[in-house]
C-alpha atoms as a PDB file:
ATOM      1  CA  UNK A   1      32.150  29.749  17.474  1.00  0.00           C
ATOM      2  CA  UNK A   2      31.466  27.151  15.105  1.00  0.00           C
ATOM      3  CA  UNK A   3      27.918  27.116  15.609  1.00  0.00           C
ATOM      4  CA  UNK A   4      27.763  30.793  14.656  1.00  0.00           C
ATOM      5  CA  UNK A   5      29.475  29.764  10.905  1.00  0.00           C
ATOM      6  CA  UNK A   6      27.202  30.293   8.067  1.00  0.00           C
ATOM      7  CA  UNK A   7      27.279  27.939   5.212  1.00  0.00           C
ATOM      8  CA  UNK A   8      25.195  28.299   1.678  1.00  0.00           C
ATOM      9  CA  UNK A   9      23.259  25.163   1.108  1.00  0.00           C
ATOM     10  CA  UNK A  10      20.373  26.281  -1.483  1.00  0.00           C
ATOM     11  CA  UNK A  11      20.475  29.572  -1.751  1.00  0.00           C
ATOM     12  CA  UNK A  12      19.783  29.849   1.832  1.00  0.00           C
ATOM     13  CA  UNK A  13      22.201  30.488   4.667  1.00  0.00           C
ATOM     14  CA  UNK A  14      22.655  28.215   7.894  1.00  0.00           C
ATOM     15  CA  UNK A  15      24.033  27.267  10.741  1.00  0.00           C
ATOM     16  CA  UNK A  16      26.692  24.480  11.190  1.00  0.00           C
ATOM     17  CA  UNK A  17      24.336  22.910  13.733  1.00  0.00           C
ATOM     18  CA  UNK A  18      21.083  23.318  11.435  1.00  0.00           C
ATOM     19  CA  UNK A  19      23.519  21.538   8.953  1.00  0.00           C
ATOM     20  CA  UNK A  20      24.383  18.764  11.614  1.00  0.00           C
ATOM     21  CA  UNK A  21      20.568  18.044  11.669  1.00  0.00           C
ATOM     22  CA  UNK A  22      19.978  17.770   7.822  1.00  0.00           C
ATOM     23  CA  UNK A  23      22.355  15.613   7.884  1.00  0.00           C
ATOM     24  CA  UNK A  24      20.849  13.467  10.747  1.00  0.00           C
ATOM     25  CA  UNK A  25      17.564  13.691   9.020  1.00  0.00           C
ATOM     26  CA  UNK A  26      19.282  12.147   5.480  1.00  0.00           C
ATOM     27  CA  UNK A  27      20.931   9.146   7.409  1.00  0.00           C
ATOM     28  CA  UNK A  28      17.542   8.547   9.386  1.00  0.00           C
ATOM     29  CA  UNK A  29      15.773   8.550   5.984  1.00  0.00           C
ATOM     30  CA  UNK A  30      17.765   6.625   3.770  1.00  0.00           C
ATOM     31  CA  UNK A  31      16.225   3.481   2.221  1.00  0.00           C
ATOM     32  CA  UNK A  32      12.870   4.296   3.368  1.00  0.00           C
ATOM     33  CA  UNK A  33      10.388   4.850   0.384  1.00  0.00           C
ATOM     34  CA  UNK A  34       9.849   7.949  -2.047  1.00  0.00           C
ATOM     35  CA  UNK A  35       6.545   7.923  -0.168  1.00  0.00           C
ATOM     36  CA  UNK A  36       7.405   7.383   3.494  1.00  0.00           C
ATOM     37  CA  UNK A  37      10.666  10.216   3.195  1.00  0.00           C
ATOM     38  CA  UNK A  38       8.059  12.545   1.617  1.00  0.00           C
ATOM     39  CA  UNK A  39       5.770  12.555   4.616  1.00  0.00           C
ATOM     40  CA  UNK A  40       8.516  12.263   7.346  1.00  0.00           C
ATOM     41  CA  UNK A  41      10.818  14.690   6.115  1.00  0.00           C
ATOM     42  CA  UNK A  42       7.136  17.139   6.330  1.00  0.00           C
ATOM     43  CA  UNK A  43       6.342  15.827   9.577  1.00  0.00           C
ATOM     44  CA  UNK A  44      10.425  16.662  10.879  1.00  0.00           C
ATOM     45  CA  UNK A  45       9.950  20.408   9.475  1.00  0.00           C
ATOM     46  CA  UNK A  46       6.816  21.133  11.156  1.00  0.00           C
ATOM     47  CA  UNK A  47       8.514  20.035  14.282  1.00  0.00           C
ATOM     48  CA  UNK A  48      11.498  22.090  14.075  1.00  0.00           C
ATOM     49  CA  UNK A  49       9.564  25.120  12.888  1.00  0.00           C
ATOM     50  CA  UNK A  50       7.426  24.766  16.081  1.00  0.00           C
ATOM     51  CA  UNK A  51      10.538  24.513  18.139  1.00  0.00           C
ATOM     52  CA  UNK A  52      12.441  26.590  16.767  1.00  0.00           C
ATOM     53  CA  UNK A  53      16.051  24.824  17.594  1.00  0.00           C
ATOM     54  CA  UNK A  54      18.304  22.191  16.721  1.00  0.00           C
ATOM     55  CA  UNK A  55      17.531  18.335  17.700  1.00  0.00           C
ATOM     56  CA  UNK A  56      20.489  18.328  20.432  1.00  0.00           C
ATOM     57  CA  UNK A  57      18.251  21.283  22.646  1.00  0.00           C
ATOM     58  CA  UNK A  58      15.040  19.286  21.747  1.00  0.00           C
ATOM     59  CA  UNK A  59      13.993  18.730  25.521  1.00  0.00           C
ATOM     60  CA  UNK A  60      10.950  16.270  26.610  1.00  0.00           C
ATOM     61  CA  UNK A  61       8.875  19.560  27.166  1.00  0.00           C
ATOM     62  CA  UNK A  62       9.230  20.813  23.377  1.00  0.00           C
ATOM     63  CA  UNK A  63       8.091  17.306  22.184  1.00  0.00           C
ATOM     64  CA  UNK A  64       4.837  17.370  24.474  1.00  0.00           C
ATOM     65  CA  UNK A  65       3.693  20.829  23.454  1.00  0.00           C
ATOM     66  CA  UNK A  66       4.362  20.289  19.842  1.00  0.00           C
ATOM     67  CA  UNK A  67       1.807  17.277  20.479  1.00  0.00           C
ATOM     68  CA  UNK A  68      -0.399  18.997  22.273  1.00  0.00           C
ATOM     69  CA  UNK A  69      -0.645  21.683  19.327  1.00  0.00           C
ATOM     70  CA  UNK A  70      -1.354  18.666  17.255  1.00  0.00           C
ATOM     71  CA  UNK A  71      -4.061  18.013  19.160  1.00  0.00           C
ATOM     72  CA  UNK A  72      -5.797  21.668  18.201  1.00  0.00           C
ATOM     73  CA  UNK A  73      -5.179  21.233  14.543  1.00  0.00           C
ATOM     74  CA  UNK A  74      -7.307  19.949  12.327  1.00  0.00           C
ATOM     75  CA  UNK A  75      -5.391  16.764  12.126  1.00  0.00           C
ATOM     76  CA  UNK A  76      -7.050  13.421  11.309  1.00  0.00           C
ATOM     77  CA  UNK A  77      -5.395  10.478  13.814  1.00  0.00           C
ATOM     78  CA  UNK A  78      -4.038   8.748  11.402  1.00  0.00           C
ATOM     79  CA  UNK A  79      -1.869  11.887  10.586  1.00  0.00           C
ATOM     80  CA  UNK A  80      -1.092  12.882  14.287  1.00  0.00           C
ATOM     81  CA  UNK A  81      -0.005   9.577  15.230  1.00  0.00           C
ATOM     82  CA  UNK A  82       2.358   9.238  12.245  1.00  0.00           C
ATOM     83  CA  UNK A  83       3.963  12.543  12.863  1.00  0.00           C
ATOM     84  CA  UNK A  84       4.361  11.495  16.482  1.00  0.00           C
ATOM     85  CA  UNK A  85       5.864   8.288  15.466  1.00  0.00           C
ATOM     86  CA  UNK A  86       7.885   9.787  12.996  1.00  0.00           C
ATOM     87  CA  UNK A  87       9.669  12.420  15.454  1.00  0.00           C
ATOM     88  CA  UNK A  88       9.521   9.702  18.182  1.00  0.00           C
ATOM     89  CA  UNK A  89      11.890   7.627  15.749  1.00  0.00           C
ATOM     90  CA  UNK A  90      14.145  10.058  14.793  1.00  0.00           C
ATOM     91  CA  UNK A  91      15.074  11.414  18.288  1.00  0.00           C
ATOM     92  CA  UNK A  92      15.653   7.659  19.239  1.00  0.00           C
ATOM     93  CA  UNK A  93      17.813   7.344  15.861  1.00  0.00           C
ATOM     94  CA  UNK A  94      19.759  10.714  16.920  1.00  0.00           C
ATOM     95  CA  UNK A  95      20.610   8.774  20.875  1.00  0.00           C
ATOM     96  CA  UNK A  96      21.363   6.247  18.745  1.00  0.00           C
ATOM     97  CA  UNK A  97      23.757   7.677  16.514  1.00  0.00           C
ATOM     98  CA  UNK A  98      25.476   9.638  19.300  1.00  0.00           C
ATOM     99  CA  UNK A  99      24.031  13.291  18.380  1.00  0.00           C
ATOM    100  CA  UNK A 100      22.114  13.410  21.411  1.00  0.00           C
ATOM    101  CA  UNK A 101      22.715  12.271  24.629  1.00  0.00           C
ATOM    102  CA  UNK A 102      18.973  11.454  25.684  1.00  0.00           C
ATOM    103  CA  UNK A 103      15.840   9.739  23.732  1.00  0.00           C
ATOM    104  CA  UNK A 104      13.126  12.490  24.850  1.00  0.00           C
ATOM    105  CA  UNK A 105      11.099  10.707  22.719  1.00  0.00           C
ATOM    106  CA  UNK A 106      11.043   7.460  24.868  1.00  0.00           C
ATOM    107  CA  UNK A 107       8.311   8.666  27.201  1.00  0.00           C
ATOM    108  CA  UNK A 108       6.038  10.419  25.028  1.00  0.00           C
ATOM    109  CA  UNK A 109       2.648   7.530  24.369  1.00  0.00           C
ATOM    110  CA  UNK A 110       0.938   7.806  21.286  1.00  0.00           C
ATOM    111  CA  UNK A 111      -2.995   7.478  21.946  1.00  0.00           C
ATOM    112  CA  UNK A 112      -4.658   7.922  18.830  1.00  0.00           C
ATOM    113  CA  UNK A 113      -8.859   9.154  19.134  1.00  0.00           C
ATOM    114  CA  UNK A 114     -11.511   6.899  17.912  1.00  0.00           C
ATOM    115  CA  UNK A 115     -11.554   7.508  13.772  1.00  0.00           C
ATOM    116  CA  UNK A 116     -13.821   4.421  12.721  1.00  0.00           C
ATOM    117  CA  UNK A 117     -13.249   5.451   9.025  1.00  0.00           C
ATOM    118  CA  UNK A 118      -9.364   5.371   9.017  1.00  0.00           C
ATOM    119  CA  UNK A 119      -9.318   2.518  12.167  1.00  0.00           C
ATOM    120  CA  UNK A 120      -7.767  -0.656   9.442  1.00  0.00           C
ATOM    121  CA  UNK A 121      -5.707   1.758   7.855  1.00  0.00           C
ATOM    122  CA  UNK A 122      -4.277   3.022  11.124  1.00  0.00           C
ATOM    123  CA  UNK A 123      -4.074   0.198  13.281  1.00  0.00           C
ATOM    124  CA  UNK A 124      -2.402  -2.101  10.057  1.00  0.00           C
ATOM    125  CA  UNK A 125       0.065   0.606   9.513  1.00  0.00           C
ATOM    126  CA  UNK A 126       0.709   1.724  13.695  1.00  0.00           C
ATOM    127  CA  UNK A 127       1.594  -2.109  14.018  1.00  0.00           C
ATOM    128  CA  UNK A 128       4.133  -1.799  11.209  1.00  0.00           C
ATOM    129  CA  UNK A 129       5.710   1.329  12.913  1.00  0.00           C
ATOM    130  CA  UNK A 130       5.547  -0.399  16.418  1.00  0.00           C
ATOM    131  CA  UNK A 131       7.507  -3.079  15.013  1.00  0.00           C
ATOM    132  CA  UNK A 132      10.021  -0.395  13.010  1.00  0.00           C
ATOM    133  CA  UNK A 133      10.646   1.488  15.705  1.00  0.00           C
ATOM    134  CA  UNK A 134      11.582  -1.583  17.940  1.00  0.00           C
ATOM    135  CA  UNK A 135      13.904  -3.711  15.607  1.00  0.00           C
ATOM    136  CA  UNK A 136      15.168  -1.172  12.720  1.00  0.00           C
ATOM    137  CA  UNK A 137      15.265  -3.313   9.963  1.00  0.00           C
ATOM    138  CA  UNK A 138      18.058  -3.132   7.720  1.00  0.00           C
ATOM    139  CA  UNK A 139      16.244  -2.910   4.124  1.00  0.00           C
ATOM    140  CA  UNK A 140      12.646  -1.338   3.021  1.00  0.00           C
ATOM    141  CA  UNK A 141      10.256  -3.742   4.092  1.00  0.00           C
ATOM    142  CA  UNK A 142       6.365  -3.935   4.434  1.00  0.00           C
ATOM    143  CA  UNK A 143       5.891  -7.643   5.421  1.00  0.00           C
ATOM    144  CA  UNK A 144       5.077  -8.147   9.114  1.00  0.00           C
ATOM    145  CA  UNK A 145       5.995 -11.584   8.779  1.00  0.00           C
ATOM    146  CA  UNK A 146      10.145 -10.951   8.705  1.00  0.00           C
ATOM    147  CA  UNK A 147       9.305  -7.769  11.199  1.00  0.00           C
ATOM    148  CA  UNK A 148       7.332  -9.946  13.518  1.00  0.00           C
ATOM    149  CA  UNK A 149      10.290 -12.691  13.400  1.00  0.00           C
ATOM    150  CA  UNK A 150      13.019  -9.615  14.265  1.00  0.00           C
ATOM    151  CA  UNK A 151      11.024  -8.732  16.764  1.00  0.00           C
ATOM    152  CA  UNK A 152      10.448 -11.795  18.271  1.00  0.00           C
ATOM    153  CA  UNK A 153      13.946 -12.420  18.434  1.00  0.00           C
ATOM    154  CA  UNK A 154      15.346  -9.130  19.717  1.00  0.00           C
ATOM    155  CA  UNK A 155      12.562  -9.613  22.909  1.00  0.00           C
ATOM    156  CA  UNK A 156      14.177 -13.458  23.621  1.00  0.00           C
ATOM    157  CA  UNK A 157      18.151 -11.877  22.819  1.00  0.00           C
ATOM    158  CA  UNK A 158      17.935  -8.399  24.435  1.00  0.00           C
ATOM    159  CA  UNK A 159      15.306  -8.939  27.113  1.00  0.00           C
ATOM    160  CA  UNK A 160      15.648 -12.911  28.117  1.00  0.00           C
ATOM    161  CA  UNK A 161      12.131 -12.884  27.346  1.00  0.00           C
ATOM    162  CA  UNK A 162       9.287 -14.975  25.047  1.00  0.00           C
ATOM    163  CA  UNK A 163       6.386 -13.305  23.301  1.00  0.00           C
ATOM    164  CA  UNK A 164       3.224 -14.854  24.716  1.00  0.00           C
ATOM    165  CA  UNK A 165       1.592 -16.961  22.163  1.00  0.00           C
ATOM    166  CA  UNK A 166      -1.593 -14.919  21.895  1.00  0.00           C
ATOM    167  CA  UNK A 167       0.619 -11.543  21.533  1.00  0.00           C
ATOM    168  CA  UNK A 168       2.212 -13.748  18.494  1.00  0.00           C
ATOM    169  CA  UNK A 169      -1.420 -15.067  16.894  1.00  0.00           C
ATOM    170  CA  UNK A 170      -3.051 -11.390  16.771  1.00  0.00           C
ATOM    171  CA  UNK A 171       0.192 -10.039  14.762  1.00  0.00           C
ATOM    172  CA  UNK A 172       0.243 -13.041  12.898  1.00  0.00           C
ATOM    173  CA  UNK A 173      -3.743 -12.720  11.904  1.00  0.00           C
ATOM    174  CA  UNK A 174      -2.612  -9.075  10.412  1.00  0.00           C
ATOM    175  CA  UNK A 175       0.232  -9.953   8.348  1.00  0.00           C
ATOM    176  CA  UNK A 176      -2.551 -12.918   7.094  1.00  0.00           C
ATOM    177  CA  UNK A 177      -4.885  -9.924   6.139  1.00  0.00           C
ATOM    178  CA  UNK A 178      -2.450  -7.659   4.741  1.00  0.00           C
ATOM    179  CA  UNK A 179       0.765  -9.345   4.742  1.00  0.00           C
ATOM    180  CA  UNK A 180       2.375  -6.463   2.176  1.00  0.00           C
ATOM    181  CA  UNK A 181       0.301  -3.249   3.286  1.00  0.00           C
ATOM    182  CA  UNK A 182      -1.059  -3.791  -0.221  1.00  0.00           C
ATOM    183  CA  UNK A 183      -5.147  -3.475   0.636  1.00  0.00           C
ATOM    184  CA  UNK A 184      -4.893  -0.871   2.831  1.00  0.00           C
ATOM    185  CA  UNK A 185      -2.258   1.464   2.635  1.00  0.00           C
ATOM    186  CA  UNK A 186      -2.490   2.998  -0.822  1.00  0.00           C
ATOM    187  CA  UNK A 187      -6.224   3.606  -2.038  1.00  0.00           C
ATOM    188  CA  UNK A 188      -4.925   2.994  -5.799  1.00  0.00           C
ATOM    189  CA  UNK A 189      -3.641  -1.110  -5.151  1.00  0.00           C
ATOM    190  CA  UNK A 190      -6.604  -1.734  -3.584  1.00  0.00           C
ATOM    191  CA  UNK A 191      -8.258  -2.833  -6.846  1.00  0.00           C
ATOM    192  CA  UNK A 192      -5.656  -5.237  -7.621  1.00  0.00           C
ATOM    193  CA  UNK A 193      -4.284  -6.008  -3.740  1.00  0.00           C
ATOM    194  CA  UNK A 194      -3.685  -9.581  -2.567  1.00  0.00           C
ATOM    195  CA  UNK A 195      -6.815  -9.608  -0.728  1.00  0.00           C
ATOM    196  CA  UNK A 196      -9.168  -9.278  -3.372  1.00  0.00           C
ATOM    197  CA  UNK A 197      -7.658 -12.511  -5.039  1.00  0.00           C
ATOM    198  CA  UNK A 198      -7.635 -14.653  -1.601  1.00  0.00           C
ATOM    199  CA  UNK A 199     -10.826 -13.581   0.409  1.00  0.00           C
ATOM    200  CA  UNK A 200     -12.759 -11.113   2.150  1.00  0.00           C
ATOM    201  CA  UNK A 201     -12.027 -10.155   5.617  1.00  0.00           C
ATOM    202  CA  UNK A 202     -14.556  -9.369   8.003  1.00  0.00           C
ATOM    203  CA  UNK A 203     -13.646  -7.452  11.199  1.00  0.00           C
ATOM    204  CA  UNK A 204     -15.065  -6.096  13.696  1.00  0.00           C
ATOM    205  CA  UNK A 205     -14.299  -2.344  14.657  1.00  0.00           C
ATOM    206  CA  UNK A 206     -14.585  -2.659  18.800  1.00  0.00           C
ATOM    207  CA  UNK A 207     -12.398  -5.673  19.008  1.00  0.00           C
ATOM    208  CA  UNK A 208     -10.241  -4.832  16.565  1.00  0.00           C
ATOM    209  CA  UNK A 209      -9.740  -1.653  18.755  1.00  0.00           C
ATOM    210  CA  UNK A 210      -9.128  -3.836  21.847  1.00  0.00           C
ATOM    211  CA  UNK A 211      -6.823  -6.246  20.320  1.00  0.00           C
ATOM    212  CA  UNK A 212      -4.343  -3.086  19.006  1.00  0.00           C
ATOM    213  CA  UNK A 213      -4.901  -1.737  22.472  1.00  0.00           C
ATOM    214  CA  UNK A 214      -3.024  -4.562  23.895  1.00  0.00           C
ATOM    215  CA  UNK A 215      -0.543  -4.733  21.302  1.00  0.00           C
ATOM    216  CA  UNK A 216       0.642  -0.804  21.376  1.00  0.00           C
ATOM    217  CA  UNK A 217       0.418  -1.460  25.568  1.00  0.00           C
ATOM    218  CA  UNK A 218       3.006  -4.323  24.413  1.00  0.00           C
ATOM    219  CA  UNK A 219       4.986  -2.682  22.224  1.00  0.00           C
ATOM    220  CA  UNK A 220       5.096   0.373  24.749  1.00  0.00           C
ATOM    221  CA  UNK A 221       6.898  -2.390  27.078  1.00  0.00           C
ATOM    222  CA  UNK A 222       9.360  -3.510  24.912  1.00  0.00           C
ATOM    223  CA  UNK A 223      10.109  -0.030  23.446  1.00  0.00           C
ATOM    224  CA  UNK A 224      10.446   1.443  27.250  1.00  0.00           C
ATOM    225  CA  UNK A 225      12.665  -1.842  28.433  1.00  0.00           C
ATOM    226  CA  UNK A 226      15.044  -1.605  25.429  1.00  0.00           C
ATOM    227  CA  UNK A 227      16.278   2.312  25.492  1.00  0.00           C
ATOM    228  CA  UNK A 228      16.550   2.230  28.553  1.00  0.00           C
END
């Protein structure tokens, strides 16, 4: 019965349960950025417009047609893959928090299509996420440095496992890059980023694609070997 209460929550009437998951959403978005909750909280009402039903019904099938409409939009990869990651996240945050008894999310991979144009953007920002996703920092944070260090140590804690030294270097040569997500992430710091001030960085695009490769098969790893 409860679930068929109706309460007024701005000027629109809804259900105890639709309730239950604004509420969810709030907790899962607090101390992220203005920017970051703007584009999540977007990317979470898509998904439960295309559903059409509360997170705890969510089932493995929803999240994999909702992804395959994705696909068939006109949807750059860059913006796919966040909304992916972003859903991903919060139906791991909801097992979490006890609101549902399953991560869905867990076994859904995120394989981004070649986008040469947005490929530094992406691949800087996916690692970032990766990382996120894996150790949930406490506070707002952009600098791989202190995510690469919590992740390091929740792999050696959690897992009785080291992070090969190579996995280590390539993370380590993208927090040198972009240490802050300053050069890369909003197009309006890139005059005055960090980069410009220490040096230019030359990469190249087909080995930067193989190096994140590895990494996200990585990441994939530790993700699948911790919720379980």
């Amino acid at each position: 019965m409860a679930e068929l209460a109706r309460v007024g929550l701005d000027d629109e009437l809804i259900t105890v349960r639709e309730l239950a998951d604004i509420q969810l959403v709030e907790l899962w978005l607090h101390g992220r950025g203005p920017h970051t909750q703007r584009a999540y909280r977007a990317d979470v009402d898509r998904f439960l417009a295309f559903v059409a039903k509360p997170l705890p019904a969510v089932t493995r099938g929803d999240l994999q047609a909702f992804a395959d409409t994705l696909e068939q939009q006109d949807l750059g990869p860059s913006s796919r893959v966040r909304t992916l990651a972003a859903i991903k996240s919060l139906l791991a945050f909801g097992q979490r928090t006890g609101y549902r008894p399953l991560n869905v999310g867990a076994a859904l991979k995120l394989r981004p299509k070649k986008d040469k144009i947005a490929e530094r953007i992406l691949y800087r920002h996916a690692i970032e996420l990766y990382l996120k996703a894996i150790v949930w920092p406490q506070n707002k944070t952009h600098q791989l440095t202190d995510l690469v260090s919590s992740f390091v140590d929740r792999v050696q804690r959690e897992l009785s496992m080291s992070v090969p030294d190579w996995f280590q270097k390539y993370l380590a040569e993208f927090a040198a890059i972009d240490p802050n997500a300053e050069a890369l992430r909003f197009a309006d710091e890139c005059a005055r980023a960090s980069l410009v001030a220490r040096n230019e960085a030359w990469v190249e695009l087909a080995h930067l694609r193989d190096v994140v490769g590895l990494l996200a098969r990585g990441f994939e790893n530790v993700r699948g070997a911790t919720e379980t």
